[in-house]
PDB file of N, CA and C in Angstrom:
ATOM      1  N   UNK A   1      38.547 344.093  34.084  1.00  0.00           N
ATOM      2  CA  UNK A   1      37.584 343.902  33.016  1.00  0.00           C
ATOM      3  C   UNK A   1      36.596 345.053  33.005  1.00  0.00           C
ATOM      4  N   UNK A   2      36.114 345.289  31.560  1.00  0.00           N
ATOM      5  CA  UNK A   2      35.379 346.459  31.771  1.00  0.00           C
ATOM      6  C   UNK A   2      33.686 346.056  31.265  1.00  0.00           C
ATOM      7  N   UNK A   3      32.966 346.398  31.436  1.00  0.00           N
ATOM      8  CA  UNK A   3      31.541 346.273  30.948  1.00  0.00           C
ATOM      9  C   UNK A   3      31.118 347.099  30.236  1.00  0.00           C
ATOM     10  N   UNK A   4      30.412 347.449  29.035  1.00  0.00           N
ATOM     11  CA  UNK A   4      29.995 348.269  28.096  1.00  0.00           C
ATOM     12  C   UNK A   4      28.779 347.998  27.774  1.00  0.00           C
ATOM     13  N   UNK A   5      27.648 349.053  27.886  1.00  0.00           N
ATOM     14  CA  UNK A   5      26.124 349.205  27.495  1.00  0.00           C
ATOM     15  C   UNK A   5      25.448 350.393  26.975  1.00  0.00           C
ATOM     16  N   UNK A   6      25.574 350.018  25.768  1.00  0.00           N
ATOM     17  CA  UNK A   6      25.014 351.244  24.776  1.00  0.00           C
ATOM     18  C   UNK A   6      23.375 351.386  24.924  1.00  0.00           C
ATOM     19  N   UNK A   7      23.229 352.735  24.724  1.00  0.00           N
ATOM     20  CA  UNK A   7      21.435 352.877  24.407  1.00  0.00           C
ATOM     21  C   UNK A   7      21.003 353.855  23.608  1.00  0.00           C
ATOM     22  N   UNK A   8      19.516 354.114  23.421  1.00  0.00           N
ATOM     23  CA  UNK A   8      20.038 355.681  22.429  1.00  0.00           C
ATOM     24  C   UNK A   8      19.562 355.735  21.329  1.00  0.00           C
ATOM     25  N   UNK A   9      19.722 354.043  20.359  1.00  0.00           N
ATOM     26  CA  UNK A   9      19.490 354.410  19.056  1.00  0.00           C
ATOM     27  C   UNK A   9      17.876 354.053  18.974  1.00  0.00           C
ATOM     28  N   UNK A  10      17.481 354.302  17.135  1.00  0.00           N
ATOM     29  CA  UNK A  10      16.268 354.410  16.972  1.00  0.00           C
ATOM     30  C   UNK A  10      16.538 354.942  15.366  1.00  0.00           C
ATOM     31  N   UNK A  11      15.024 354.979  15.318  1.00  0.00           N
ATOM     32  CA  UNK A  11      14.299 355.470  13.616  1.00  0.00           C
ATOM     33  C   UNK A  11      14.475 357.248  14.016  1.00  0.00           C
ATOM     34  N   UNK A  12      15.177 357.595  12.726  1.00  0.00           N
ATOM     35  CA  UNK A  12      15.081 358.961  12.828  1.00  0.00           C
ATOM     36  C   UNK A  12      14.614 359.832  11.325  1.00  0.00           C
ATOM     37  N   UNK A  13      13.910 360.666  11.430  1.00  0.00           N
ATOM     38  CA  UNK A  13      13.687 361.378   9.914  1.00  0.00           C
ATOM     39  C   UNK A  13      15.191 362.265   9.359  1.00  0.00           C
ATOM     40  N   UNK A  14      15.573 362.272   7.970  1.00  0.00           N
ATOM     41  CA  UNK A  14      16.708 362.838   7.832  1.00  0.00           C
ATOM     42  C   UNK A  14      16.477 364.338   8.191  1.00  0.00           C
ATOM     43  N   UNK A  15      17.600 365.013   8.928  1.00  0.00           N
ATOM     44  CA  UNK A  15      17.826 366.015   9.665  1.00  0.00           C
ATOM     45  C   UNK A  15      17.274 366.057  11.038  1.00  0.00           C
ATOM     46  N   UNK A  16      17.602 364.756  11.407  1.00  0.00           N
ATOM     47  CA  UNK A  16      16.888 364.640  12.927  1.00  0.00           C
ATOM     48  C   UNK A  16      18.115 364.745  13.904  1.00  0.00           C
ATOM     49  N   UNK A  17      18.201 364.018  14.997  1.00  0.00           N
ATOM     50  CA  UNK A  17      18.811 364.180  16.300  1.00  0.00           C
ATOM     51  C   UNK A  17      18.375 363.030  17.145  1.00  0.00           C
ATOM     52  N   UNK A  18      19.904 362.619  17.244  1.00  0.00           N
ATOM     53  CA  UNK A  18      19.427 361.341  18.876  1.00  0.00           C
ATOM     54  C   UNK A  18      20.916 361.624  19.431  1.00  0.00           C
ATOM     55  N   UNK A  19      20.733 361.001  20.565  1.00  0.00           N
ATOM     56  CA  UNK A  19      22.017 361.318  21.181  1.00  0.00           C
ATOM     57  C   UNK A  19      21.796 359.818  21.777  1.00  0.00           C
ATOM     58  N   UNK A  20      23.270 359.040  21.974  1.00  0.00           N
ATOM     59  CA  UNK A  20      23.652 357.716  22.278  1.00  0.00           C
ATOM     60  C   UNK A  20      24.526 357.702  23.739  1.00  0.00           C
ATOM     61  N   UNK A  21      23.880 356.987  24.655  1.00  0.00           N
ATOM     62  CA  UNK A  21      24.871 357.078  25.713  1.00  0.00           C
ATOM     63  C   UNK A  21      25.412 355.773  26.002  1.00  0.00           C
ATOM     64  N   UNK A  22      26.465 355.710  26.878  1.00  0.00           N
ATOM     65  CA  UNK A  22      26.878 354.265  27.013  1.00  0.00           C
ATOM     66  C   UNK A  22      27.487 354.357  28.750  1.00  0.00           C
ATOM     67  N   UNK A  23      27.374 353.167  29.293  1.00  0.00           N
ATOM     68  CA  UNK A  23      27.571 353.048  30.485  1.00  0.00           C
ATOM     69  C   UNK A  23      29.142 352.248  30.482  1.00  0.00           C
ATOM     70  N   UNK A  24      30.124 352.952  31.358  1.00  0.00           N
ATOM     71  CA  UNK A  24      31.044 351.186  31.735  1.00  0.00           C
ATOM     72  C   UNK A  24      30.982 350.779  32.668  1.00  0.00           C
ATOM     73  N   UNK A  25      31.399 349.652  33.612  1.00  0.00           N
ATOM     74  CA  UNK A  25      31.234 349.365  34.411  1.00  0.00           C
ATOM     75  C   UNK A  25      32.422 348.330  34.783  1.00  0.00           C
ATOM     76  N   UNK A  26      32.835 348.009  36.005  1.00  0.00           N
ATOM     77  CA  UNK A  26      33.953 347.498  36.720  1.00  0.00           C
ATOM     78  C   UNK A  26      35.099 348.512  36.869  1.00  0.00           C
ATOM     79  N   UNK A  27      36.416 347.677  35.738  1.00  0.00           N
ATOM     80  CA  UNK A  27      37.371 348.485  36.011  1.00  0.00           C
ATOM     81  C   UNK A  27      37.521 349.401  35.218  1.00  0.00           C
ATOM     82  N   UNK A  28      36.872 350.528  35.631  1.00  0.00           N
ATOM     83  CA  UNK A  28      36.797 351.896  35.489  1.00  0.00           C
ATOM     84  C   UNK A  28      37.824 352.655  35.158  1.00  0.00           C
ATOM     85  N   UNK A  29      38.644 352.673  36.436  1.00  0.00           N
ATOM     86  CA  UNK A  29      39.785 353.178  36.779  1.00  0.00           C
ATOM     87  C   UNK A  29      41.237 353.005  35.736  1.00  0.00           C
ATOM     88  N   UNK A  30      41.015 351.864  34.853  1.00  0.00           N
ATOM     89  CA  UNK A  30      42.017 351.755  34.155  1.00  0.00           C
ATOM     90  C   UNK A  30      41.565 352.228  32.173  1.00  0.00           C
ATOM     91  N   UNK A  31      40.517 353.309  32.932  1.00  0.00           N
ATOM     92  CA  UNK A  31      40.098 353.935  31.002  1.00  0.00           C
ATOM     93  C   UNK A  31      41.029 354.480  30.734  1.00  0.00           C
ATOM     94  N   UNK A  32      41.252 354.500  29.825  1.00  0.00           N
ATOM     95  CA  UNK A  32      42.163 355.654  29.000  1.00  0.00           C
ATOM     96  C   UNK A  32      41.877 356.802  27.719  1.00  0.00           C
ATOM     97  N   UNK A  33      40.378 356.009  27.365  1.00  0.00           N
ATOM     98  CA  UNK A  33      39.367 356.662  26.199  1.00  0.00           C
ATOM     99  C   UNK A  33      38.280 355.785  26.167  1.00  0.00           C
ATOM    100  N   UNK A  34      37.164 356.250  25.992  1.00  0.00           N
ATOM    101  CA  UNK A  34      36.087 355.760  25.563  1.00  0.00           C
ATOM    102  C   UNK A  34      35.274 356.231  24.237  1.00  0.00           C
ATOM    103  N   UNK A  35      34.632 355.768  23.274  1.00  0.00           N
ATOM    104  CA  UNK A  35      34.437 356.134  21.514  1.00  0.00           C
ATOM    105  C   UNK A  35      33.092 355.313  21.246  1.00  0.00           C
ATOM    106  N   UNK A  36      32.921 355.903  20.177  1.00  0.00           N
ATOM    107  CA  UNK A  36      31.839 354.916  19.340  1.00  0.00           C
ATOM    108  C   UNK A  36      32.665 354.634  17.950  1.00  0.00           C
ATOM    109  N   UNK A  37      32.251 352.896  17.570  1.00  0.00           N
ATOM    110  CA  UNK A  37      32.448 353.114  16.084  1.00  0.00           C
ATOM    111  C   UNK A  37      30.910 352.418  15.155  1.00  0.00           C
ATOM    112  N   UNK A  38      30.961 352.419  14.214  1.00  0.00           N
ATOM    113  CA  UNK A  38      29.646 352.065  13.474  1.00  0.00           C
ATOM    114  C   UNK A  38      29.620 351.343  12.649  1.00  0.00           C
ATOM    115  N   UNK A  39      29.224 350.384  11.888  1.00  0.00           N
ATOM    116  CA  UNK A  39      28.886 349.341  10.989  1.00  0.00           C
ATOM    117  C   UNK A  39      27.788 349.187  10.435  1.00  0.00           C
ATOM    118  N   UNK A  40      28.121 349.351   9.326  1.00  0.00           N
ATOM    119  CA  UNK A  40      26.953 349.437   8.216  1.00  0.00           C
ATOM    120  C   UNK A  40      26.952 347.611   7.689  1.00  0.00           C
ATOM    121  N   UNK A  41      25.572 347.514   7.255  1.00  0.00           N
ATOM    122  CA  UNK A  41      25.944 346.031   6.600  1.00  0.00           C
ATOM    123  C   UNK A  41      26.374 346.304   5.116  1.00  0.00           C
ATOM    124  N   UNK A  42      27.133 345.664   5.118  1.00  0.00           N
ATOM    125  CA  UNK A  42      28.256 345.389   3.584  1.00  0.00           C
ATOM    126  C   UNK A  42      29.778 346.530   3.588  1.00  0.00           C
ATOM    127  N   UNK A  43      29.893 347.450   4.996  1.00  0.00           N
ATOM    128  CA  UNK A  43      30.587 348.129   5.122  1.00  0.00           C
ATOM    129  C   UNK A  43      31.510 347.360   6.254  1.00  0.00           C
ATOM    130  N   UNK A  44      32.708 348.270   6.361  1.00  0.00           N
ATOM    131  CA  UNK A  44      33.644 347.896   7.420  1.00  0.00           C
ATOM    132  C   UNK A  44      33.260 348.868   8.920  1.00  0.00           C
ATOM    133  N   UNK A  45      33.743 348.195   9.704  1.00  0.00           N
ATOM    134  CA  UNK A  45      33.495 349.537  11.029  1.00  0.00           C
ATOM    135  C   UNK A  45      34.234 350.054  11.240  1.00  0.00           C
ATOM    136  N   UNK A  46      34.098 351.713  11.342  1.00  0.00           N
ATOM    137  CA  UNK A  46      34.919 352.498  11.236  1.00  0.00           C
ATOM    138  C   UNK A  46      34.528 353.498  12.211  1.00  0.00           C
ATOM    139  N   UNK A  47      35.651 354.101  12.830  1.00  0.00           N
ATOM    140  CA  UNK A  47      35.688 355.270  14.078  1.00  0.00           C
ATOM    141  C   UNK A  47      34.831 356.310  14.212  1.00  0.00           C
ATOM    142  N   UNK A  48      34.000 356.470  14.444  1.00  0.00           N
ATOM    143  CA  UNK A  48      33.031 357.557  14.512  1.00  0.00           C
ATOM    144  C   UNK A  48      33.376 359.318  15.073  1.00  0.00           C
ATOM    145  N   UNK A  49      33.787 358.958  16.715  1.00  0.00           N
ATOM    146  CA  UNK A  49      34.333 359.694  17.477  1.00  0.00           C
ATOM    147  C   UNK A  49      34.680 359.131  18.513  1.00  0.00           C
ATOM    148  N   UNK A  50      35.813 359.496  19.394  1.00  0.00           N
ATOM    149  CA  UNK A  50      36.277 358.999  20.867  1.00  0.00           C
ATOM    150  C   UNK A  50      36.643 360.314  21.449  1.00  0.00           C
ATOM    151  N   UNK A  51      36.995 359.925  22.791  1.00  0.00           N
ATOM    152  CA  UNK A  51      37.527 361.501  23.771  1.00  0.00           C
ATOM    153  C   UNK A  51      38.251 360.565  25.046  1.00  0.00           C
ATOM    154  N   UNK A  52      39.674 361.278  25.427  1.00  0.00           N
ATOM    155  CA  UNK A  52      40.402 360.499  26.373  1.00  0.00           C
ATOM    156  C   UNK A  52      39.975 361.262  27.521  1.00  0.00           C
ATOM    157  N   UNK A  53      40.368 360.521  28.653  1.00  0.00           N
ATOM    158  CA  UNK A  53      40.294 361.105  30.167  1.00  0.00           C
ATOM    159  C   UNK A  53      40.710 362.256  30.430  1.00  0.00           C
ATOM    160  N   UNK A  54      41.643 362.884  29.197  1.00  0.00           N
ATOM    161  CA  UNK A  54      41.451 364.446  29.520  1.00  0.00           C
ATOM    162  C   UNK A  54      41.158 365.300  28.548  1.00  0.00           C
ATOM    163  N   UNK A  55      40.140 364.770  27.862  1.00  0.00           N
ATOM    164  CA  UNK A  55      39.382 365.207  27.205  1.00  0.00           C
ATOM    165  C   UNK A  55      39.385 365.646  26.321  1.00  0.00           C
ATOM    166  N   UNK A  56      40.648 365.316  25.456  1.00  0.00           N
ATOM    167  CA  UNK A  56      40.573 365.191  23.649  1.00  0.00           C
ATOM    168  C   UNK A  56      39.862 364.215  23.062  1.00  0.00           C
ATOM    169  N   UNK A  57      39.220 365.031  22.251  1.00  0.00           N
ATOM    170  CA  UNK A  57      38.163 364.046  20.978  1.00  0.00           C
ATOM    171  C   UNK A  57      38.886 364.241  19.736  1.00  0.00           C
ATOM    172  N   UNK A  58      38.498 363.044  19.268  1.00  0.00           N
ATOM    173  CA  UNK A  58      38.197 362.816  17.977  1.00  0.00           C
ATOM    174  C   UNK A  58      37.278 362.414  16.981  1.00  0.00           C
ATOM    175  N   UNK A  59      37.065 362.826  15.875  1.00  0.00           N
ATOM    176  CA  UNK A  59      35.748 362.866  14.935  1.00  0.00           C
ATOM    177  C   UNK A  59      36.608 362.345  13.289  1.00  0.00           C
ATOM    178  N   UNK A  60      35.723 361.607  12.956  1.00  0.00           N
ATOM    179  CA  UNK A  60      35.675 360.740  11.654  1.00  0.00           C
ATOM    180  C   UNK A  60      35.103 362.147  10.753  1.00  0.00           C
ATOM    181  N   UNK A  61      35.901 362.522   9.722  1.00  0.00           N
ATOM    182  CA  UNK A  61      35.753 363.262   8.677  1.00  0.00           C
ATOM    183  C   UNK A  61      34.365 363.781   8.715  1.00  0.00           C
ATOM    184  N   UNK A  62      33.309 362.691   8.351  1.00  0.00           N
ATOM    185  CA  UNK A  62      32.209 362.429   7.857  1.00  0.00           C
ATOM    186  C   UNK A  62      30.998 362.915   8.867  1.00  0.00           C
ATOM    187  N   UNK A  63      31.440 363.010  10.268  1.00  0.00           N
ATOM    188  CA  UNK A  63      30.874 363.469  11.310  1.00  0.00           C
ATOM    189  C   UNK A  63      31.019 364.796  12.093  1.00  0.00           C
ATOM    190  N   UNK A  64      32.062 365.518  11.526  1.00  0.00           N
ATOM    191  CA  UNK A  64      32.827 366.904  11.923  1.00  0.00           C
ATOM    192  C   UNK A  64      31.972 367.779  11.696  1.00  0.00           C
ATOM    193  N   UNK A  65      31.280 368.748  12.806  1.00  0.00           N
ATOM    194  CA  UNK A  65      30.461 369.166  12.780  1.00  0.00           C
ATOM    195  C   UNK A  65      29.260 369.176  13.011  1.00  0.00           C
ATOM    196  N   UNK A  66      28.435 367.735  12.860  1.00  0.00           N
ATOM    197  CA  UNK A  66      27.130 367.390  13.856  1.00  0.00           C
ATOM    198  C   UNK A  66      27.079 366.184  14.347  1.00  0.00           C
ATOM    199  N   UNK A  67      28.351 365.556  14.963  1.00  0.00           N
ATOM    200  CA  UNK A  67      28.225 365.119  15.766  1.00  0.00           C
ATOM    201  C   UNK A  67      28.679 365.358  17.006  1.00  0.00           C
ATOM    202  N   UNK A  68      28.836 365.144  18.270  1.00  0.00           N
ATOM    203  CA  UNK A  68      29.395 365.572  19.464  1.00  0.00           C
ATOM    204  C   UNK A  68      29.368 364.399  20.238  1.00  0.00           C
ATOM    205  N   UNK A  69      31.054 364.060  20.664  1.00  0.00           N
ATOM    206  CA  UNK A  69      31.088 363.354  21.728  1.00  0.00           C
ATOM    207  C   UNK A  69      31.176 363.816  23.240  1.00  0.00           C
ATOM    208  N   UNK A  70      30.973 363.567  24.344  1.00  0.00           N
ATOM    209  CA  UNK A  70      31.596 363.883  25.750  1.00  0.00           C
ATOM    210  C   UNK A  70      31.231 363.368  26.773  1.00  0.00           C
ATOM    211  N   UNK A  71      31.297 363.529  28.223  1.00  0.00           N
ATOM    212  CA  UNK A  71      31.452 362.797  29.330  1.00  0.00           C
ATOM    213  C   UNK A  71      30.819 364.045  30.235  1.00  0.00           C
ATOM    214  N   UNK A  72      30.283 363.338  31.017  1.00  0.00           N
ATOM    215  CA  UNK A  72      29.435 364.229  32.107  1.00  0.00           C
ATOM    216  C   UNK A  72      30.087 362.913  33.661  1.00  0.00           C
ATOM    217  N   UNK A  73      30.272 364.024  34.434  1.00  0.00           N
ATOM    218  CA  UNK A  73      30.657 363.329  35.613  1.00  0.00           C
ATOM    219  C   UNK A  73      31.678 362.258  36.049  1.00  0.00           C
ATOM    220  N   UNK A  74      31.935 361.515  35.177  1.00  0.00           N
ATOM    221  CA  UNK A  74      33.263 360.636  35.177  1.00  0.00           C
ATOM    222  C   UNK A  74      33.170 360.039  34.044  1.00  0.00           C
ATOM    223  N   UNK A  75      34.537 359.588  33.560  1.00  0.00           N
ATOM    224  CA  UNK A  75      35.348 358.990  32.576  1.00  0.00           C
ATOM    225  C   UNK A  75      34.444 357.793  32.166  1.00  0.00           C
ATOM    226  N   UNK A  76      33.317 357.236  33.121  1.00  0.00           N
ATOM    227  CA  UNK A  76      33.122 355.492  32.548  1.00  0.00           C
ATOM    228  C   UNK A  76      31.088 355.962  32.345  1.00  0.00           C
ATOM    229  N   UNK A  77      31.220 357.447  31.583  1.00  0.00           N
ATOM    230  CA  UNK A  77      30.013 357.676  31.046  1.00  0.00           C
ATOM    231  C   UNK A  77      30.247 358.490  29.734  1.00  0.00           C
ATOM    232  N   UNK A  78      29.734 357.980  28.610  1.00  0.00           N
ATOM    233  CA  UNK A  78      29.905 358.721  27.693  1.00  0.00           C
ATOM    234  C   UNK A  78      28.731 358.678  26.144  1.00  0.00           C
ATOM    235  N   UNK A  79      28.725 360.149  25.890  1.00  0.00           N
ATOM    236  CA  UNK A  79      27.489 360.094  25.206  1.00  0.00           C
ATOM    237  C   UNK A  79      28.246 360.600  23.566  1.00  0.00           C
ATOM    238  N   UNK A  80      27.130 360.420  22.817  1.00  0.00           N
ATOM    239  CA  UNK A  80      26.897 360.789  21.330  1.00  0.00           C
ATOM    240  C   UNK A  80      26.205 361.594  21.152  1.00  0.00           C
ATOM    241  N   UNK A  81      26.096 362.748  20.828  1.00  0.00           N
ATOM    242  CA  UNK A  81      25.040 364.009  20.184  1.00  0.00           C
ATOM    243  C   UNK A  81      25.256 363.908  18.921  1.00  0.00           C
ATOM    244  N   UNK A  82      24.200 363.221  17.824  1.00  0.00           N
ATOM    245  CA  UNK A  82      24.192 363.300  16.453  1.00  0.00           C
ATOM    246  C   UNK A  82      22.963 364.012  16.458  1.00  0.00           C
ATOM    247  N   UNK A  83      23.062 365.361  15.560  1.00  0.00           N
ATOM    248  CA  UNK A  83      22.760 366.124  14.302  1.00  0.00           C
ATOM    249  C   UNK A  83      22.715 366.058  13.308  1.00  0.00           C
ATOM    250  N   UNK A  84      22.008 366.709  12.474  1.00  0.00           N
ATOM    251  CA  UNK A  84      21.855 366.620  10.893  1.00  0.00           C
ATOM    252  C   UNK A  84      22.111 365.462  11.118  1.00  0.00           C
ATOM    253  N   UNK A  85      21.202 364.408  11.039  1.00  0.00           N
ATOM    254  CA  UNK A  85      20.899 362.832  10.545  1.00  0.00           C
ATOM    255  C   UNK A  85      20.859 362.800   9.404  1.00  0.00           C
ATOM    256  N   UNK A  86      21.553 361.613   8.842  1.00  0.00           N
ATOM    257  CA  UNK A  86      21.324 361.593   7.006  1.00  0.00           C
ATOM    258  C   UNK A  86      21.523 360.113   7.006  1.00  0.00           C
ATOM    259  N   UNK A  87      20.836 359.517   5.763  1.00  0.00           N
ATOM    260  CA  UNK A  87      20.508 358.132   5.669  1.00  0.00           C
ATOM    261  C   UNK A  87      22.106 357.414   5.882  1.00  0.00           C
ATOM    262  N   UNK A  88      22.732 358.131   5.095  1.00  0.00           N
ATOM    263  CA  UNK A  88      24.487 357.439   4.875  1.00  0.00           C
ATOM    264  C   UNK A  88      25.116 357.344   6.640  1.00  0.00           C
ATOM    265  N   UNK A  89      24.310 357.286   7.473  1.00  0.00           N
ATOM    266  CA  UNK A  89      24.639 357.583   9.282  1.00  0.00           C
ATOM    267  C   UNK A  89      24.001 356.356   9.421  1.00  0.00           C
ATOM    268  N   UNK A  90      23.198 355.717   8.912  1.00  0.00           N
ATOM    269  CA  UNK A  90      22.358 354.580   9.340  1.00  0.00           C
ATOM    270  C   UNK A  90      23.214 353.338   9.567  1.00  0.00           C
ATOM    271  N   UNK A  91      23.676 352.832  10.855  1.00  0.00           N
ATOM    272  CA  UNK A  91      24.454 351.850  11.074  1.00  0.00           C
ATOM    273  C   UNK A  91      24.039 351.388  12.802  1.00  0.00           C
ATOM    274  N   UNK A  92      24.576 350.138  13.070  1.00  0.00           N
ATOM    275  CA  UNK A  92      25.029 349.540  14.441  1.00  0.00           C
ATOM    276  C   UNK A  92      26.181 350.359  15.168  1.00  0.00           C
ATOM    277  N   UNK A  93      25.714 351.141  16.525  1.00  0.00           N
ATOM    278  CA  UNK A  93      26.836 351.885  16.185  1.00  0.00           C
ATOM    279  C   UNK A  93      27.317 351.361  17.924  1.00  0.00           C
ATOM    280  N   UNK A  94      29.009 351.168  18.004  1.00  0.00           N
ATOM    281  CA  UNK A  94      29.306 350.493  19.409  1.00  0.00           C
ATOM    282  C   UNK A  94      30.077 351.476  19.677  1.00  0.00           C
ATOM    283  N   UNK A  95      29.985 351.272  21.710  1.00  0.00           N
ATOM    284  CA  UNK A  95      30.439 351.790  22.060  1.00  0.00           C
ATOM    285  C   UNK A  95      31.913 350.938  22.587  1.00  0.00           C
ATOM    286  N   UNK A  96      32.808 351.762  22.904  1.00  0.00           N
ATOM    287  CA  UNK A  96      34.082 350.784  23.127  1.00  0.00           C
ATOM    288  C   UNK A  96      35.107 351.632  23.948  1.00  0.00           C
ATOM    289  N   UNK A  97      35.806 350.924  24.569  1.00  0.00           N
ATOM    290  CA  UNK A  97      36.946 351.331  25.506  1.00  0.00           C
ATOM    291  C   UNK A  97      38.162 351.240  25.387  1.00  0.00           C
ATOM    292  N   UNK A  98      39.219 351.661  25.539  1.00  0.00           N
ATOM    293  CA  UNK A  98      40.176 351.639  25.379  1.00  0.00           C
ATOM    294  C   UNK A  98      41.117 351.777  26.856  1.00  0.00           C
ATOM    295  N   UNK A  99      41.946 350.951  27.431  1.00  0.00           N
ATOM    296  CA  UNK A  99      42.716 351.025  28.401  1.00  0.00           C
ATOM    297  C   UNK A  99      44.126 351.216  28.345  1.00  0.00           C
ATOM    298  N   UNK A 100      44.427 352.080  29.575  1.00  0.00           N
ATOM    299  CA  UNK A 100      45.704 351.827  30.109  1.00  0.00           C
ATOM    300  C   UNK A 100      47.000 351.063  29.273  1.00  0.00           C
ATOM    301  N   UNK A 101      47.915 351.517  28.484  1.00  0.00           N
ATOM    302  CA  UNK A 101      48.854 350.506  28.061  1.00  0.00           C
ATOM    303  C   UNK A 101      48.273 349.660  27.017  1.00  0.00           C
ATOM    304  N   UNK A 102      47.062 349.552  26.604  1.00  0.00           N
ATOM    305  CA  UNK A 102      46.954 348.869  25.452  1.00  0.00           C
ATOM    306  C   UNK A 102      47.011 349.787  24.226  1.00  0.00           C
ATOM    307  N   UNK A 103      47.012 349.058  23.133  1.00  0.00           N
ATOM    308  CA  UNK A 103      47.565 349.543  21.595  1.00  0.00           C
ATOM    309  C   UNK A 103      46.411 350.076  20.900  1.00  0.00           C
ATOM    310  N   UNK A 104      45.272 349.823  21.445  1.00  0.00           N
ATOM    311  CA  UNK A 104      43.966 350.138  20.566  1.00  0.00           C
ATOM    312  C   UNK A 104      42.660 349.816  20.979  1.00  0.00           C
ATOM    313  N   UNK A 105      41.034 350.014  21.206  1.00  0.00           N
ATOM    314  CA  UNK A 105      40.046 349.788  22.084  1.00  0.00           C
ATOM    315  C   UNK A 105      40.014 348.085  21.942  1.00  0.00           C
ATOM    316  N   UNK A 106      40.003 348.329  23.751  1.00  0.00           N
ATOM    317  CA  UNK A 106      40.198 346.872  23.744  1.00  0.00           C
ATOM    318  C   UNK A 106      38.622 345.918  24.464  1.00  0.00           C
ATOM    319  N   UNK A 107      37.658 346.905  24.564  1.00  0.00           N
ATOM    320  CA  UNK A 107      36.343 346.753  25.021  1.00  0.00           C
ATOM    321  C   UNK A 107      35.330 347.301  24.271  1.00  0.00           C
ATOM    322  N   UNK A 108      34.374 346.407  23.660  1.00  0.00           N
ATOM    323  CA  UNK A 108      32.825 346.826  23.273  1.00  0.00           C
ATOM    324  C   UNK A 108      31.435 346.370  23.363  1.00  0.00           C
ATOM    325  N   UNK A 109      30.732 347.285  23.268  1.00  0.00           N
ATOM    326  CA  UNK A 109      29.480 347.084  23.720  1.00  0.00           C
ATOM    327  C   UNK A 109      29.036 346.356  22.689  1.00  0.00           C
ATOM    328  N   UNK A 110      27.533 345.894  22.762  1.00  0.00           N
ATOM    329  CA  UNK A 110      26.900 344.881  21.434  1.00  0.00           C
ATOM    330  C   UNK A 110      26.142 345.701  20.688  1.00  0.00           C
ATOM    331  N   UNK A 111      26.246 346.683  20.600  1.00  0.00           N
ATOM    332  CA  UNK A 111      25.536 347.759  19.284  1.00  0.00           C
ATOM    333  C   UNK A 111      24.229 348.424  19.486  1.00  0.00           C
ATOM    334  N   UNK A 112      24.182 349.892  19.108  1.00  0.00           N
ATOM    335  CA  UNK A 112      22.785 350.085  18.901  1.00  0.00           C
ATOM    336  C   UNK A 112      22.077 350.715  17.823  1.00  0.00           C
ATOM    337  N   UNK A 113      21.393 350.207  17.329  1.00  0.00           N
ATOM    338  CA  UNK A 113      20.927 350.129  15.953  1.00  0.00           C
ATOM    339  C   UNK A 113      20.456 351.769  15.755  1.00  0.00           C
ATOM    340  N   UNK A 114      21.060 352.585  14.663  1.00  0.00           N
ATOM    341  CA  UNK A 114      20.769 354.039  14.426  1.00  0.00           C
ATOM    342  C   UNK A 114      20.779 353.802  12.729  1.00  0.00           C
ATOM    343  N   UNK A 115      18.986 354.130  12.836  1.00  0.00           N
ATOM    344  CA  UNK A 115      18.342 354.307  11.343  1.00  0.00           C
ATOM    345  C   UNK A 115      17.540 355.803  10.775  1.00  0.00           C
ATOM    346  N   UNK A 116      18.445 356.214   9.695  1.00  0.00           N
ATOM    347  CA  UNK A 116      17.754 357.506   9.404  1.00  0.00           C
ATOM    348  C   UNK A 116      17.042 357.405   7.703  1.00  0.00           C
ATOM    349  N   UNK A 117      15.712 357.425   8.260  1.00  0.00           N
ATOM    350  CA  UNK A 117      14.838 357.258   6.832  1.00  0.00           C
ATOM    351  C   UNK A 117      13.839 358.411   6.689  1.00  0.00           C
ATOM    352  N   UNK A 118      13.216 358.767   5.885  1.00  0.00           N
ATOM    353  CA  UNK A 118      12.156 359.155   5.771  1.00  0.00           C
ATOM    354  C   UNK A 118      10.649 358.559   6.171  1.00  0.00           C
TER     355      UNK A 118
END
């Protein structure tokens, strides 16, 4: 079993910057990727960015370019570097895991609220 704890978010002015980190915890050992995805209310949640244990990422169209995912020190830490903030970014955004042999992230955190207003 894995544990997931996001932190990070907040009120930001458009063209701002926060960066989101997330902790896992237990079974570690059986990551295979760790990601954020985001949810807007009245929207669906959709993939933000992820990066596997050897360290391919991936980025959602909409984020290519100022956002940045990656991992410092081991696989069951992983952060968000968002740039150029813009209101259409304003969502719950989770962090989630993906293991070993499964088909798709099979672990997430309970959200952290990222608002970009004036």
């Amino acid at each position: 079993q894995v544990q997931l704890v996001e932190s990070g978010g907040g009120l930001v002015q458009p063209g701002g910057s926060l960066r989101l980190s997330c902790v896992a915890s237990g079974t570690t050992s059986a990551l295979y990727a760790m990601g954020w995805h985001r949810q807007a209310p009245g929207k669906q949640r959709e993939l933000v960015a992820d990066i596997t244990i050897g360290g391919t990422t991936k980025y959602a169209d909409s984020v290519k370019g100022r956002f940045t995912i990656s991992r410092i020190g081991a696989e069951s830490w992983v952060y968000l570097e968002m740039n150029s903030l813009q209101p259409e970014d304003t969502a719950v955004y989770y962090c989630n895991a993906h293991t070993r042999h499964s088909l798709g992230y099979n672990y997430w955190g309970q959200g952290t609220q990222v608002t970009v207003s004036s």
